[in-house]
PDB file of N, CA and C in Angstrom:
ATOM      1  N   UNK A   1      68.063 -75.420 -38.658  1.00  0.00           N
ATOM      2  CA  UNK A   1      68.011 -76.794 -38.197  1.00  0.00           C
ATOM      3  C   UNK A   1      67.276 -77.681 -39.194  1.00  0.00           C
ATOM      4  N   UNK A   2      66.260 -77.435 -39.711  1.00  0.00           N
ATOM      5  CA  UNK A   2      65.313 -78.018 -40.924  1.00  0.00           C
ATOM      6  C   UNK A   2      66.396 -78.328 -41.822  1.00  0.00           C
ATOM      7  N   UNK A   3      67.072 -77.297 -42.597  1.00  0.00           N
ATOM      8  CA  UNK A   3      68.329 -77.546 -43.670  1.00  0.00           C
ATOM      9  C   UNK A   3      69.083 -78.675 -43.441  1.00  0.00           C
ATOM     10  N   UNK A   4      69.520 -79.120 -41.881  1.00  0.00           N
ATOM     11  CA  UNK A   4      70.187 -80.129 -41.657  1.00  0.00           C
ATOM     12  C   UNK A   4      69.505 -81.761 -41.830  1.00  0.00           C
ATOM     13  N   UNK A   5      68.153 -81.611 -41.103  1.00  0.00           N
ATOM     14  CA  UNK A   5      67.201 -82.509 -41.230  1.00  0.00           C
ATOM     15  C   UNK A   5      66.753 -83.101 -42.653  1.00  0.00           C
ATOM     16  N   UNK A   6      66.529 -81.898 -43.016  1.00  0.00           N
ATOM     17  CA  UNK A   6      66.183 -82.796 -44.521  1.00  0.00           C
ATOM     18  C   UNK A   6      67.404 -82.768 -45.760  1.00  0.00           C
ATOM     19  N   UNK A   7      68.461 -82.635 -45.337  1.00  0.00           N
ATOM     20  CA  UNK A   7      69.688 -82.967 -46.062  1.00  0.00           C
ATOM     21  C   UNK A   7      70.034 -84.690 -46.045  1.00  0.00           C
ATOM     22  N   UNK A   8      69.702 -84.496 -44.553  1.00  0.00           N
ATOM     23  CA  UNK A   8      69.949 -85.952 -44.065  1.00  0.00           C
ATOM     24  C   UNK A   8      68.847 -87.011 -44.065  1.00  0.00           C
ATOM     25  N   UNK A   9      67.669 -86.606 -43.938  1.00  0.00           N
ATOM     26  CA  UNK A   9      66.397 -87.185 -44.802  1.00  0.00           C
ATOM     27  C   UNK A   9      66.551 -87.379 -45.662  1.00  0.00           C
ATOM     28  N   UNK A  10      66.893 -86.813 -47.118  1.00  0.00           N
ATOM     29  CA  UNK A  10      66.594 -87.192 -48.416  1.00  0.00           C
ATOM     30  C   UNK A  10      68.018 -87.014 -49.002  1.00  0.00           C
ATOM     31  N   UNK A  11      69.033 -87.679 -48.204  1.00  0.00           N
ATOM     32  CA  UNK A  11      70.235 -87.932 -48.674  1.00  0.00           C
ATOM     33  C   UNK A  11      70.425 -88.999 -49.706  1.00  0.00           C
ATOM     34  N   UNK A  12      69.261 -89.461 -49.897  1.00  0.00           N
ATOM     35  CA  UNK A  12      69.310 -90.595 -51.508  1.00  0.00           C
ATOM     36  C   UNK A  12      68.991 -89.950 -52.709  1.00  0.00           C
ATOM     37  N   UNK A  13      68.857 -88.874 -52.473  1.00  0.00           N
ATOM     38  CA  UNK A  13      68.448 -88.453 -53.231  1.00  0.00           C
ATOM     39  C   UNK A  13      69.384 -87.539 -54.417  1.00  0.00           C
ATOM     40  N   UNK A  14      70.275 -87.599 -53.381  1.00  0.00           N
ATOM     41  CA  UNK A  14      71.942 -86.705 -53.584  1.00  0.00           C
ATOM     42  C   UNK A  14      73.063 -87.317 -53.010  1.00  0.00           C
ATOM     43  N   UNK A  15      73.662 -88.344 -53.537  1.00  0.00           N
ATOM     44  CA  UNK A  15      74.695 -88.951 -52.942  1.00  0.00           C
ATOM     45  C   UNK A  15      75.553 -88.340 -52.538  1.00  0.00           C
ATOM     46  N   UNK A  16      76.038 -87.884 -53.550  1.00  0.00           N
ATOM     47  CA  UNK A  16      77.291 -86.337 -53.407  1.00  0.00           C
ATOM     48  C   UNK A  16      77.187 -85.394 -53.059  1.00  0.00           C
ATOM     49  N   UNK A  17      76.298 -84.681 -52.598  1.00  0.00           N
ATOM     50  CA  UNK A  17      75.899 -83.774 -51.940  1.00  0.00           C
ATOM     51  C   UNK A  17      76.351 -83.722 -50.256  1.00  0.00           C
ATOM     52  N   UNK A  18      76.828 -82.015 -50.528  1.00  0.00           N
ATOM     53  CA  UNK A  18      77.644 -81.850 -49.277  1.00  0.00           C
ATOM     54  C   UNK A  18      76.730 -80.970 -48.676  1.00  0.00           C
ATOM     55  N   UNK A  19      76.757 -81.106 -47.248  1.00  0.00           N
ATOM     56  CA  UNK A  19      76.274 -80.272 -46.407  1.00  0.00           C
ATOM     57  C   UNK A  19      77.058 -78.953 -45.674  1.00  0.00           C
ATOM     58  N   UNK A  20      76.450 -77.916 -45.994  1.00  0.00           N
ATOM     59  CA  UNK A  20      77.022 -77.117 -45.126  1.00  0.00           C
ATOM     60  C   UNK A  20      76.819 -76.392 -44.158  1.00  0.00           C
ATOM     61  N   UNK A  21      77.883 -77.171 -42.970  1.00  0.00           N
ATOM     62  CA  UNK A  21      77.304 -76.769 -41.627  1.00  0.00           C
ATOM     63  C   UNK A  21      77.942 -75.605 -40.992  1.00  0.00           C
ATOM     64  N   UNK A  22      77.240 -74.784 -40.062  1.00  0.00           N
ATOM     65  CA  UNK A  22      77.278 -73.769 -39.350  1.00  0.00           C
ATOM     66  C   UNK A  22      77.035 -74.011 -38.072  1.00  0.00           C
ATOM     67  N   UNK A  23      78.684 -74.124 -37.630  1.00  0.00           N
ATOM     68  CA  UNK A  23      78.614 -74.689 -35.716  1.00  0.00           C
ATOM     69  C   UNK A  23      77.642 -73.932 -35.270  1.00  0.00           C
ATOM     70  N   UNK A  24      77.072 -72.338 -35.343  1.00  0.00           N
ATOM     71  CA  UNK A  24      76.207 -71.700 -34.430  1.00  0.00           C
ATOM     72  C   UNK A  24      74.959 -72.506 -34.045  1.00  0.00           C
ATOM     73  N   UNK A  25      74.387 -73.323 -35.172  1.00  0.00           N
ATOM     74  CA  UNK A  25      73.080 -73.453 -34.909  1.00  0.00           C
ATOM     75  C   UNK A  25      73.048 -74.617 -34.127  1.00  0.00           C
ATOM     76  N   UNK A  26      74.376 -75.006 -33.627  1.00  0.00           N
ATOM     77  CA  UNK A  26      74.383 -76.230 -32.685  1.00  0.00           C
ATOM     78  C   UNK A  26      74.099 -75.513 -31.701  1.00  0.00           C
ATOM     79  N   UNK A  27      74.658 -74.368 -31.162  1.00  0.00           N
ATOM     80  CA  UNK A  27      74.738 -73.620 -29.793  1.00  0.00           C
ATOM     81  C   UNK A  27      73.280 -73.112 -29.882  1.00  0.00           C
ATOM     82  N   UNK A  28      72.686 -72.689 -30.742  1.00  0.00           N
ATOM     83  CA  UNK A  28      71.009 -72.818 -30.577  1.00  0.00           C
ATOM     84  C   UNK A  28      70.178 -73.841 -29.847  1.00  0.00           C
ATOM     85  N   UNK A  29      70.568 -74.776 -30.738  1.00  0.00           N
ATOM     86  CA  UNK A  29      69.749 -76.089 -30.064  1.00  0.00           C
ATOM     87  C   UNK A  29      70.406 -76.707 -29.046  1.00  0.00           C
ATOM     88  N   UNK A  30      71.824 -76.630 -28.697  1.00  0.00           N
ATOM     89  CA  UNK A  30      71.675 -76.804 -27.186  1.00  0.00           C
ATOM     90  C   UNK A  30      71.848 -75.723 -26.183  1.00  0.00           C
ATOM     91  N   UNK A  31      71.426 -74.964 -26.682  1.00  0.00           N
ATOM     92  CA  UNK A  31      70.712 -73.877 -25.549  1.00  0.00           C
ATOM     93  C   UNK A  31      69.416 -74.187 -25.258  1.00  0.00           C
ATOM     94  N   UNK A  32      68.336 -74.012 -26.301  1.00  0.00           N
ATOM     95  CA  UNK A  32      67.183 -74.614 -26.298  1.00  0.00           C
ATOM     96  C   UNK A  32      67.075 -75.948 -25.569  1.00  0.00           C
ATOM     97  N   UNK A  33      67.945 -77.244 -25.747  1.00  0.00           N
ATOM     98  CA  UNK A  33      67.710 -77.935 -25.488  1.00  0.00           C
ATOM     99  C   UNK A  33      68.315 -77.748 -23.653  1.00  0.00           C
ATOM    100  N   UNK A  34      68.951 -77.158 -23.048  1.00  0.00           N
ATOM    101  CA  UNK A  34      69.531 -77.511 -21.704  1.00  0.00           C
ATOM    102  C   UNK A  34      68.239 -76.448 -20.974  1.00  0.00           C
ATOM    103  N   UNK A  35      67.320 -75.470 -22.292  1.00  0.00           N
ATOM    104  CA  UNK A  35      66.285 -74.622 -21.716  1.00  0.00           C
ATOM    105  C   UNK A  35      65.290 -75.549 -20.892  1.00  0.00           C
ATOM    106  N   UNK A  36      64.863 -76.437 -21.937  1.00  0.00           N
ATOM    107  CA  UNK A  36      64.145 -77.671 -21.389  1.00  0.00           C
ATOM    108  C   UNK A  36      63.938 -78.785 -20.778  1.00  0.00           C
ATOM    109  N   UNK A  37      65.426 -78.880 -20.412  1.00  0.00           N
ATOM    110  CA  UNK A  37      65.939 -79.727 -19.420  1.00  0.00           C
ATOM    111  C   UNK A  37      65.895 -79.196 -18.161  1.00  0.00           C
ATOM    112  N   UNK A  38      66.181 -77.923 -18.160  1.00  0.00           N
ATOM    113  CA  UNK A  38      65.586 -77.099 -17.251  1.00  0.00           C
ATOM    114  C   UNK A  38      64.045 -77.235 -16.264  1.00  0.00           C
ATOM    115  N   UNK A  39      63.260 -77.572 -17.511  1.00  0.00           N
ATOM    116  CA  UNK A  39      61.614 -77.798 -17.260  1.00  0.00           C
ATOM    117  C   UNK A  39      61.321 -78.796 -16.164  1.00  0.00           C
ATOM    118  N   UNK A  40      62.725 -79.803 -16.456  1.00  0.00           N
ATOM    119  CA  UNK A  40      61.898 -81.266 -15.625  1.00  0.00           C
ATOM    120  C   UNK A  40      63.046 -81.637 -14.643  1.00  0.00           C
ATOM    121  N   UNK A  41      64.155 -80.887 -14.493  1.00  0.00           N
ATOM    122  CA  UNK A  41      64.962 -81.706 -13.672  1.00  0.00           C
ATOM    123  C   UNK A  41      65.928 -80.257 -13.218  1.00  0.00           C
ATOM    124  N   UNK A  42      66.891 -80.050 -12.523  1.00  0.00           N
ATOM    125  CA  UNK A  42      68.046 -78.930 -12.266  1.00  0.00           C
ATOM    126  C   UNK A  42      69.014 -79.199 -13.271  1.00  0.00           C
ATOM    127  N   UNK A  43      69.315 -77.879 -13.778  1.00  0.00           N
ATOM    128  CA  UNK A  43      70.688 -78.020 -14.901  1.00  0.00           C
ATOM    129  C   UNK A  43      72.126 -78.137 -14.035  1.00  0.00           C
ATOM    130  N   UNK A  44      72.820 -78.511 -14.690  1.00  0.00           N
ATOM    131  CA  UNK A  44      74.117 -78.601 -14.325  1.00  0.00           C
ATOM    132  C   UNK A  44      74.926 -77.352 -14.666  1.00  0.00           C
ATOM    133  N   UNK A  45      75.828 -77.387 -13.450  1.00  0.00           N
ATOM    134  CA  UNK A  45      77.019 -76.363 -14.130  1.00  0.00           C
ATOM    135  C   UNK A  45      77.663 -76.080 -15.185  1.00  0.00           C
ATOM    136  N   UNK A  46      77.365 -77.325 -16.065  1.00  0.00           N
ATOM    137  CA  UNK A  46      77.688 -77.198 -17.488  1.00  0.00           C
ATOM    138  C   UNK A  46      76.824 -76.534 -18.384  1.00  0.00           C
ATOM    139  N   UNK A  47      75.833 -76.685 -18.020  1.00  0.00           N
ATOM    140  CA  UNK A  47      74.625 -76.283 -18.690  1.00  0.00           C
ATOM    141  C   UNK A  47      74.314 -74.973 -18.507  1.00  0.00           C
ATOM    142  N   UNK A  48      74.471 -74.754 -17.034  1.00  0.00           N
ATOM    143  CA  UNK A  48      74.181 -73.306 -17.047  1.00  0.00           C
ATOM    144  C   UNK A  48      75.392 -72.254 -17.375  1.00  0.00           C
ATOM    145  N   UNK A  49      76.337 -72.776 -17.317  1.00  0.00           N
ATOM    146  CA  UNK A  49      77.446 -71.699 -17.987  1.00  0.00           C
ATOM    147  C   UNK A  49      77.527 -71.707 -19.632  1.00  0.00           C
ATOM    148  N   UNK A  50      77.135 -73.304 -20.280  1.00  0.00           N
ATOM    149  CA  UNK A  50      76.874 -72.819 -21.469  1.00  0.00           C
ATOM    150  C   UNK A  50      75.678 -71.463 -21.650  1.00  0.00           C
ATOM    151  N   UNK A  51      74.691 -71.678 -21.041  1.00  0.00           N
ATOM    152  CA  UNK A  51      73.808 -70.813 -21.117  1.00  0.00           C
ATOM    153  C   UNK A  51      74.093 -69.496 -21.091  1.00  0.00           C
ATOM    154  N   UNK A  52      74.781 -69.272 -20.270  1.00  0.00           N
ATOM    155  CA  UNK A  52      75.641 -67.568 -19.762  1.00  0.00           C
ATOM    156  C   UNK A  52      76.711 -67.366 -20.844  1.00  0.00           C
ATOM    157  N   UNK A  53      76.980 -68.277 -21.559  1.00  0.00           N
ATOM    158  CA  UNK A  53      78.127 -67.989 -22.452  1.00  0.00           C
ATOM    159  C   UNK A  53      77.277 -67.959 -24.059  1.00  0.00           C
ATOM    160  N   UNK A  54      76.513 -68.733 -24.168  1.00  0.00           N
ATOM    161  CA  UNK A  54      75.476 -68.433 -25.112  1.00  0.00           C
ATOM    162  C   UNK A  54      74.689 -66.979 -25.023  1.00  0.00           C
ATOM    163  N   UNK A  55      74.383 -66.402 -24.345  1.00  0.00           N
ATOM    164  CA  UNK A  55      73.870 -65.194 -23.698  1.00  0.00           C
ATOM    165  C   UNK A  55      74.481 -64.141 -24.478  1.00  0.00           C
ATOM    166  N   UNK A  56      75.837 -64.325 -23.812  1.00  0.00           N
ATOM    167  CA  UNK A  56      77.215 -63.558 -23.750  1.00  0.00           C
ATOM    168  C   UNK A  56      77.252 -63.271 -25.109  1.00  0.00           C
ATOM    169  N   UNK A  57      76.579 -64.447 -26.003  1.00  0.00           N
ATOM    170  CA  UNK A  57      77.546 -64.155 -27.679  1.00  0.00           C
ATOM    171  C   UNK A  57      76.249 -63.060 -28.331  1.00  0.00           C
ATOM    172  N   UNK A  58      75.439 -63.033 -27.839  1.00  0.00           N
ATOM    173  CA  UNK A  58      74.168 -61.785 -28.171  1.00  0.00           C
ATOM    174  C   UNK A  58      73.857 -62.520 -29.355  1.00  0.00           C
ATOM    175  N   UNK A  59      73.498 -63.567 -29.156  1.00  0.00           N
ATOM    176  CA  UNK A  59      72.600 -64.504 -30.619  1.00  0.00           C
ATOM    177  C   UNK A  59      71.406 -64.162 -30.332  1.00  0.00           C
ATOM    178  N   UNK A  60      70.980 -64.180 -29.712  1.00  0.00           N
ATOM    179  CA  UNK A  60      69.394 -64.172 -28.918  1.00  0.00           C
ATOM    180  C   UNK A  60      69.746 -62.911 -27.751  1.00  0.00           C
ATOM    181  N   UNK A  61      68.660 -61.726 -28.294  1.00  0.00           N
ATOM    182  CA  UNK A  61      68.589 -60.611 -27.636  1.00  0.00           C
ATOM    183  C   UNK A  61      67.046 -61.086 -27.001  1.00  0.00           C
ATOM    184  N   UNK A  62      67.526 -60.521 -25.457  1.00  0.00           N
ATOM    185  CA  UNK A  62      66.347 -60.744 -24.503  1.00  0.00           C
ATOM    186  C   UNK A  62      66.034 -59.595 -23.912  1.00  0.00           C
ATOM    187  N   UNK A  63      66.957 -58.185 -24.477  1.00  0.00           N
ATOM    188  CA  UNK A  63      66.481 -56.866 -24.303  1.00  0.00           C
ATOM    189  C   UNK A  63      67.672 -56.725 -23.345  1.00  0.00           C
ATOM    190  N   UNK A  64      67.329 -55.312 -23.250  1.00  0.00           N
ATOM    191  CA  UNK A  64      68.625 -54.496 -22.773  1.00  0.00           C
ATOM    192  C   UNK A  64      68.555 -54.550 -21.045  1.00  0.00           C
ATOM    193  N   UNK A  65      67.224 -54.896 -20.719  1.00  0.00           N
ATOM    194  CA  UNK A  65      67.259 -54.945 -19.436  1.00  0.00           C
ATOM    195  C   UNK A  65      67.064 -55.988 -18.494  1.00  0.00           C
ATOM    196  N   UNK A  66      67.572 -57.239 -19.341  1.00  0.00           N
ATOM    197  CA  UNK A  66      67.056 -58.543 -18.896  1.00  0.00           C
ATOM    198  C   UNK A  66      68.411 -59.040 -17.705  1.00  0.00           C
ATOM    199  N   UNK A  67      68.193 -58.649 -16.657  1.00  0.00           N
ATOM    200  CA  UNK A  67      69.171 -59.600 -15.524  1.00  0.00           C
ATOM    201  C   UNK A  67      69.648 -60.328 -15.911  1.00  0.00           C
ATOM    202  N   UNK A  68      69.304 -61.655 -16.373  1.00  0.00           N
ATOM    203  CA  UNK A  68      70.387 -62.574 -16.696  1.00  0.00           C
ATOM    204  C   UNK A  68      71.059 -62.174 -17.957  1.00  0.00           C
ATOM    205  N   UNK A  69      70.976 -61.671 -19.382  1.00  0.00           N
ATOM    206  CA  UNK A  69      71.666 -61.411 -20.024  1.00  0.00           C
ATOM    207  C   UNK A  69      72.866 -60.675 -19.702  1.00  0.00           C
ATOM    208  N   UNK A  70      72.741 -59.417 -18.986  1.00  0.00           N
ATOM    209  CA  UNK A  70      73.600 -58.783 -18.041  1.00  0.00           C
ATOM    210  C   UNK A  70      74.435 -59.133 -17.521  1.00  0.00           C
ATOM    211  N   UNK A  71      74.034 -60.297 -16.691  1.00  0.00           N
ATOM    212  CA  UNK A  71      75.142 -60.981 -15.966  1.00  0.00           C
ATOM    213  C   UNK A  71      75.804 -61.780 -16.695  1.00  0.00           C
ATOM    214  N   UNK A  72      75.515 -62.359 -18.142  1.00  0.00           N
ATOM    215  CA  UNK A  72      76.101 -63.072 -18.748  1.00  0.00           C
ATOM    216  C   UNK A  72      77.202 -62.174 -19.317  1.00  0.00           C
ATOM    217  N   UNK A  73      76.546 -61.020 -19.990  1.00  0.00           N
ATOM    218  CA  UNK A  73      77.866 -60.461 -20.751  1.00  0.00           C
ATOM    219  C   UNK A  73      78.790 -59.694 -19.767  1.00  0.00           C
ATOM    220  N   UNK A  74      78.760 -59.429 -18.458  1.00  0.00           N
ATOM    221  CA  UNK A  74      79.778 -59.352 -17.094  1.00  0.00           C
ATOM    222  C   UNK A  74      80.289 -60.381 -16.835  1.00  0.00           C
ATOM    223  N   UNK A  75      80.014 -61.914 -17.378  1.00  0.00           N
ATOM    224  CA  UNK A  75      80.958 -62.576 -16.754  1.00  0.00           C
ATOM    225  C   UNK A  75      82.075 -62.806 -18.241  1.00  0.00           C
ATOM    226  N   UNK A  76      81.224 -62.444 -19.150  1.00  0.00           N
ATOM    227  CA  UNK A  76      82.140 -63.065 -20.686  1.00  0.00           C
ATOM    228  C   UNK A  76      82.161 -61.582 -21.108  1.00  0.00           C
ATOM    229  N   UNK A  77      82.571 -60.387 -20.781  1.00  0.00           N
ATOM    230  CA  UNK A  77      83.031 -59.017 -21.247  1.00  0.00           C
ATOM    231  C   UNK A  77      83.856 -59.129 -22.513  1.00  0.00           C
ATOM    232  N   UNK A  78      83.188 -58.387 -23.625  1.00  0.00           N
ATOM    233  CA  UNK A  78      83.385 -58.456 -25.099  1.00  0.00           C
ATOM    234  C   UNK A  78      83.462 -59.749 -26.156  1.00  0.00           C
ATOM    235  N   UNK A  79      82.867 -61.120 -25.666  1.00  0.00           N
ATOM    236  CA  UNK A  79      82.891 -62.320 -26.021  1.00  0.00           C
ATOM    237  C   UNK A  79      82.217 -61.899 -27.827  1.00  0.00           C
ATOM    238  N   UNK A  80      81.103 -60.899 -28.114  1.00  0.00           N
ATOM    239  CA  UNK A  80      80.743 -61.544 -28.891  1.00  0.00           C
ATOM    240  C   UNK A  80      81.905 -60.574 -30.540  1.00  0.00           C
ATOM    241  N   UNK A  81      83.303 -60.016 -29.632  1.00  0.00           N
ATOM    242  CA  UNK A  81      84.150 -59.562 -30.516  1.00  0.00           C
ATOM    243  C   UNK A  81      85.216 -60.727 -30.837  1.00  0.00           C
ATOM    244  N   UNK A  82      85.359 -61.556 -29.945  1.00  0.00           N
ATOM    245  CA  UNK A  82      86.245 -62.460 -30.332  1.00  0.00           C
ATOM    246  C   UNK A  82      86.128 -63.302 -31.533  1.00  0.00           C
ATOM    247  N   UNK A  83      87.346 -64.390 -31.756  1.00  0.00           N
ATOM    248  CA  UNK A  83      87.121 -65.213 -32.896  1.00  0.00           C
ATOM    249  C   UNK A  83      86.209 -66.347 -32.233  1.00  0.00           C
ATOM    250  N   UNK A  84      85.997 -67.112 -33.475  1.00  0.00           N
ATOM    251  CA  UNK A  84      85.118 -68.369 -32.335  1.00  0.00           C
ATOM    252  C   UNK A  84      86.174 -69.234 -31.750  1.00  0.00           C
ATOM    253  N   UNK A  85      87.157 -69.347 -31.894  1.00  0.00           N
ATOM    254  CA  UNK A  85      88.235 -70.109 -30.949  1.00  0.00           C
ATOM    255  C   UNK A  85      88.473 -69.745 -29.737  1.00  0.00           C
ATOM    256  N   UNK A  86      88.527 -68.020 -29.696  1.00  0.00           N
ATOM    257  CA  UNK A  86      88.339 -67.270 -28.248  1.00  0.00           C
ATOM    258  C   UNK A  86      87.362 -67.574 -27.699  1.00  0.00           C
ATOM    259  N   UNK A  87      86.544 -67.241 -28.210  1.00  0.00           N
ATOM    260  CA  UNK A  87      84.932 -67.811 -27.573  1.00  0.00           C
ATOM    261  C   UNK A  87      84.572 -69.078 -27.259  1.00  0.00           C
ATOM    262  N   UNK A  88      85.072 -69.691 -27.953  1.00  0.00           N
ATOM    263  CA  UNK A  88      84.904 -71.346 -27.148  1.00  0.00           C
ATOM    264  C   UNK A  88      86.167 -71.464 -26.254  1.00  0.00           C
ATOM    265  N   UNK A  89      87.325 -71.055 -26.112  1.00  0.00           N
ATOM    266  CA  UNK A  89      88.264 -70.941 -25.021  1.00  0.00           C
ATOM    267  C   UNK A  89      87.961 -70.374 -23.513  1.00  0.00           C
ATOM    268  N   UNK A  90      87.176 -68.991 -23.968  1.00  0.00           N
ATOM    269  CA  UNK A  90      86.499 -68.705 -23.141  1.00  0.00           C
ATOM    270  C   UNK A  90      85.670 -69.332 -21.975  1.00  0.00           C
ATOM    271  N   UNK A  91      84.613 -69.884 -22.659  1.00  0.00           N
ATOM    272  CA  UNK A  91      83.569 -70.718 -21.929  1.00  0.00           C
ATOM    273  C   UNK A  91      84.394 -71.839 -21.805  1.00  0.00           C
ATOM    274  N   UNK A  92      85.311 -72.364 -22.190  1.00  0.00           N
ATOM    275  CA  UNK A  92      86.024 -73.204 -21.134  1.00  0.00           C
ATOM    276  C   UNK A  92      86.638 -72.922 -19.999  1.00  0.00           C
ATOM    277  N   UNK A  93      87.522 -71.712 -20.376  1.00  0.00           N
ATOM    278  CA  UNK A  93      87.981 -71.826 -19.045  1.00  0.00           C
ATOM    279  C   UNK A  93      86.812 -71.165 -17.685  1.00  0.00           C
ATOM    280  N   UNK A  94      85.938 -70.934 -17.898  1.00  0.00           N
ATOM    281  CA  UNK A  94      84.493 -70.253 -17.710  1.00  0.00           C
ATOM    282  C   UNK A  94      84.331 -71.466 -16.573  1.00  0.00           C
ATOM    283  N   UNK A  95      84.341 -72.286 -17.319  1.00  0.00           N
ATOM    284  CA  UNK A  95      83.657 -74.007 -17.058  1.00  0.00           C
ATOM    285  C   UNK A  95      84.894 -74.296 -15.760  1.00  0.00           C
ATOM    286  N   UNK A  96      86.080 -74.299 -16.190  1.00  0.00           N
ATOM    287  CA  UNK A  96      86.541 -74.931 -15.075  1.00  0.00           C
ATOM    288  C   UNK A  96      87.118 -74.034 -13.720  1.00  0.00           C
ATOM    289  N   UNK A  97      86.392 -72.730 -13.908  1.00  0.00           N
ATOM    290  CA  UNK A  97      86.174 -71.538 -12.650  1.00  0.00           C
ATOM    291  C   UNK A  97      84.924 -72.088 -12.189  1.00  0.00           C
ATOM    292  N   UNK A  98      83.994 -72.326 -12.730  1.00  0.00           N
ATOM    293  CA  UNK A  98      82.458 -72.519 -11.804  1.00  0.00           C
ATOM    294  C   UNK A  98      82.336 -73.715 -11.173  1.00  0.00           C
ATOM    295  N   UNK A  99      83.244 -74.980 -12.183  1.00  0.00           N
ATOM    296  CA  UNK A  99      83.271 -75.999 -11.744  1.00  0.00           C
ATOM    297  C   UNK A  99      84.020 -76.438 -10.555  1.00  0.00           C
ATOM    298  N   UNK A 100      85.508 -75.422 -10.531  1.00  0.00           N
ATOM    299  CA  UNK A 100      86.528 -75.326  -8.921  1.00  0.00           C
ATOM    300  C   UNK A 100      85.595 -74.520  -8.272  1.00  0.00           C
ATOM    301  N   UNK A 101      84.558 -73.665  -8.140  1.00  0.00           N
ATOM    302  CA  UNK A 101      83.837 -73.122  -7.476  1.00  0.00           C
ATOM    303  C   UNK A 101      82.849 -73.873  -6.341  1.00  0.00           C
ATOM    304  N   UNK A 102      82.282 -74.933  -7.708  1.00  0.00           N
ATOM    305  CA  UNK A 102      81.374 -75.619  -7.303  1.00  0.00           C
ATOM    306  C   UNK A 102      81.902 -76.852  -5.842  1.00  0.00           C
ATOM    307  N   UNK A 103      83.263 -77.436  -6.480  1.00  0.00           N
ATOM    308  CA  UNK A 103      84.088 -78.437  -5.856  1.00  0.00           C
ATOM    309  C   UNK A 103      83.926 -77.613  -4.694  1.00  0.00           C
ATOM    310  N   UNK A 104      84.406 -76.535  -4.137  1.00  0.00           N
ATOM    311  CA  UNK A 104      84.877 -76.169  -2.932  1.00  0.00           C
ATOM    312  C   UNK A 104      83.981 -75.852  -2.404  1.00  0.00           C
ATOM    313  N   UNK A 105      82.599 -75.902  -2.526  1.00  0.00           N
ATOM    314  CA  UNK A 105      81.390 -75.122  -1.997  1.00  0.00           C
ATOM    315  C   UNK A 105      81.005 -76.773  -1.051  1.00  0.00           C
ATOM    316  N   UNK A 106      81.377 -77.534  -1.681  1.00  0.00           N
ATOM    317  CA  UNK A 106      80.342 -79.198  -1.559  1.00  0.00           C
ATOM    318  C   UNK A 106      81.483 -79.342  -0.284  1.00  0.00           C
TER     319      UNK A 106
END
């Protein structure tokens, strides 16, 4: 995340200078970030299935016996073999199972 920050900080410094980005470290920081949103308010169904699908991709090991990781990679079974197109297909259609879930519960 720093690499990105100060690319874009001291981009006068390098007009032409290209950045090269790596979608993962977006799914870092908004994991992190929906962690802390967490802190002060209830996450959304969006949020928390990103979370379970972030889980799922085993970026962040929380150990072999952590409940929620578990349940993440049971709901996304072999996610972190796919391409990343599967994997973001995935957690979509992920999204609009929890979200018809959610509809019919209310």
């Amino acid at each position: 995340m720093h690499k990105t920050w100060n690319f874009l900080k001291h981009g006068d410094r390098d007009p032409d200078g290209v950045l090269d980005f790596d979608e993962r470290e977006s799914d870092f920081l908004i994991f992190f970030a929906t962690l802390e949103c967490g802190e002060i308010q209830p996450t959304s169904i969006q949020m928390q299935t990103f979370q379970l699908w972030f889980l799922a991709l085993e970026e962040l090991d929380l150990g072999a016996d952590n409940e929620i990781q578990q349940t993440a990679k049971a709901l996304f079974p072999s996610l972190c073999s796919l391409s990343r197109s599967e994997q973001l297909n995935a957690g979509a259609e992920m999204l609009v199972v929890q979200i018809e879930g959610f509809r019919a519960e209310a």
